[in-house]
Protein backbone atom coordinates (compact mmCIF):
# COMPACT_ATOMS: atom_id res chain seq x y z
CA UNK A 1 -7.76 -25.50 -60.22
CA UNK A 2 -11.51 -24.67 -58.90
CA UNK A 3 -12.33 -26.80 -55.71
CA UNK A 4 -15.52 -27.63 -58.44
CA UNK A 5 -13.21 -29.44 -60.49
CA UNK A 6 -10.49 -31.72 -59.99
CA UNK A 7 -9.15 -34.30 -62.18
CA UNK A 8 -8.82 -37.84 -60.77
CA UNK A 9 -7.03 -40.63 -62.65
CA UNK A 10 -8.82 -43.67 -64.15
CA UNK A 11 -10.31 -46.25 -62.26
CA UNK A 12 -9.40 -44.25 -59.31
CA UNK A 13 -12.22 -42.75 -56.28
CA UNK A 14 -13.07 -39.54 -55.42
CA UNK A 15 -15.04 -38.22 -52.29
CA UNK A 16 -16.01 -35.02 -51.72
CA UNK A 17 -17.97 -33.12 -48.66
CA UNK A 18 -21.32 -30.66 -49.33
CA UNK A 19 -22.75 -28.09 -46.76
CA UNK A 20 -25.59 -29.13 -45.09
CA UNK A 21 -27.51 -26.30 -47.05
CA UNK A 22 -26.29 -28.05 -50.58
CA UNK A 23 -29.82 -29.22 -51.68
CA UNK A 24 -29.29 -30.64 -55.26
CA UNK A 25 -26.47 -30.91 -57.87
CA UNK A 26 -25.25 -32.83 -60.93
CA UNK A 27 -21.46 -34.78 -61.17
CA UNK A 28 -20.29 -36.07 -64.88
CA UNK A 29 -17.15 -37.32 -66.13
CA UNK A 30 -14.55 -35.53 -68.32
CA UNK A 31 -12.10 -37.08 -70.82
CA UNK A 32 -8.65 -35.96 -72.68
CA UNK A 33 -9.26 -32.02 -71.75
CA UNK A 34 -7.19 -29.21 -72.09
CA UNK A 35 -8.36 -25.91 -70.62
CA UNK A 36 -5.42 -23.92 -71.04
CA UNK A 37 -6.51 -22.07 -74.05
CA UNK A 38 -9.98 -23.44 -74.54
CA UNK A 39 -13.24 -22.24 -72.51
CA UNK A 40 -15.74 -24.06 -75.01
CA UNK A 41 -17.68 -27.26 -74.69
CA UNK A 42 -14.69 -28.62 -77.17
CA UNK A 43 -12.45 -28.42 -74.54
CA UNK A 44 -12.76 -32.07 -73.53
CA UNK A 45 -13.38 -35.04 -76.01
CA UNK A 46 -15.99 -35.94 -73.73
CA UNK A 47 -18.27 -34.62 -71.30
CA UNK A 48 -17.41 -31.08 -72.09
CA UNK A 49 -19.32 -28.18 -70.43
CA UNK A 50 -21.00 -24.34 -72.05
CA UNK A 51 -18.05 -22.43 -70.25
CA UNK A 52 -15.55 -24.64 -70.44
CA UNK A 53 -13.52 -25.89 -66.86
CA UNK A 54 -16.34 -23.86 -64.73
CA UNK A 55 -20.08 -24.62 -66.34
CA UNK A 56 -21.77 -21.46 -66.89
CA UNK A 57 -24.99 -21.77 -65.28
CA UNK A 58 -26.93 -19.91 -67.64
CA UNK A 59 -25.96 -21.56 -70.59
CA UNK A 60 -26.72 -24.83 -69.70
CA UNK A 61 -24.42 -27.53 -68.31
CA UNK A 62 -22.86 -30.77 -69.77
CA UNK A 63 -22.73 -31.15 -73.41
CA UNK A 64 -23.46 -34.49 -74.59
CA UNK A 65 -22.60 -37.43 -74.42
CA UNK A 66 -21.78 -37.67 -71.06
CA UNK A 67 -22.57 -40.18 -67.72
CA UNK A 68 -24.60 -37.90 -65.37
CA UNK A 69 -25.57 -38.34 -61.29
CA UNK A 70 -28.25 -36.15 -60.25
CA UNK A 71 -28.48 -35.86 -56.38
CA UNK A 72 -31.33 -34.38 -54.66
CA UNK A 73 -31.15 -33.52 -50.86
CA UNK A 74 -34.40 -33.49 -48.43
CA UNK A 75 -36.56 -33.52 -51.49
CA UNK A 76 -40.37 -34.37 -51.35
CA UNK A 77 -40.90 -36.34 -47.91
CA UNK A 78 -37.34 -35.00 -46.89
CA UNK A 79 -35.81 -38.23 -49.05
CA UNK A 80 -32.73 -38.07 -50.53
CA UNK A 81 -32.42 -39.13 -54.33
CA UNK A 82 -30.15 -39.83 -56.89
CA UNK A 83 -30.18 -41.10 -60.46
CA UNK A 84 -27.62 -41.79 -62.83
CA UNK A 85 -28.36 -40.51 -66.78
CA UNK A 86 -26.61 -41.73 -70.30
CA UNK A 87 -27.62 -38.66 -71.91
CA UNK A 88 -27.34 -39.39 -75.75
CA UNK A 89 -25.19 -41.84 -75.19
CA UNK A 90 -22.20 -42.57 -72.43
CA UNK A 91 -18.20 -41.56 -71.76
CA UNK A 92 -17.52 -43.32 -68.76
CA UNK A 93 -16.61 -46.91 -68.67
C-alpha cells in the first residue's frame, strides 16, 4: 500500500506527519474502491483519482465529486492555511 494512501474505516481518525519542507498539499476521501485491477478514476465510487490508487500529477488529481482540504504551509506572511472544497458536489458524510 503507498505510505500516500491508506484506507481508514468510517467514522474513524487518521493523523499523519509532513517534513518540515512539505509546503502545500490536498487530502480527499475515497469510497467502495478496488485497485486491484483498476488504475482509472472509476476505481472508487467516489472520490476517484486520474491514475488510479497513486494520482498522477500531470493529469490532474481528484475526479469529482469529492470533499477536498487544501493546506498551505508558510504561505504569504509565513501563515499557514487551509480550506475545505465540495467540488461539484460532496462524498464524505
Amino acid at each position: 500500500m503507498s505510505p500516500m494512501f491508506r484506507p481508514a474505516p468510517a467514522w474513524s481518525k487518521v493523523s499523519f506527519s509532513v517534513p518540515d519542507s512539505w509546503k502545500a498539499g490536498r487530502i480527499w476521501g475515497r469510497g467502495n474502491y478496488n485497485f486491484a485491477n483498476n488504475s482509472s478514476p472509476n476505481a472508487c465510487l467516489t472520490g476517484g483519482c486520474n491514475g488510479g490508487l497513486q494520482c498522477n500529477r500531470n493529469t490532474g488529481t481528484g475526479v469529482p465529486s469529492a470533499t477536498v482540504a487544501e493546506f498551505t504551509f508558510e504561505g504569504p506572511g509565513f501563515q499557514d492555511w487551509y480550506d475545505v472544497l465540495l467540488v461539484d458536489g460532496y462524498n464524505l458524510l
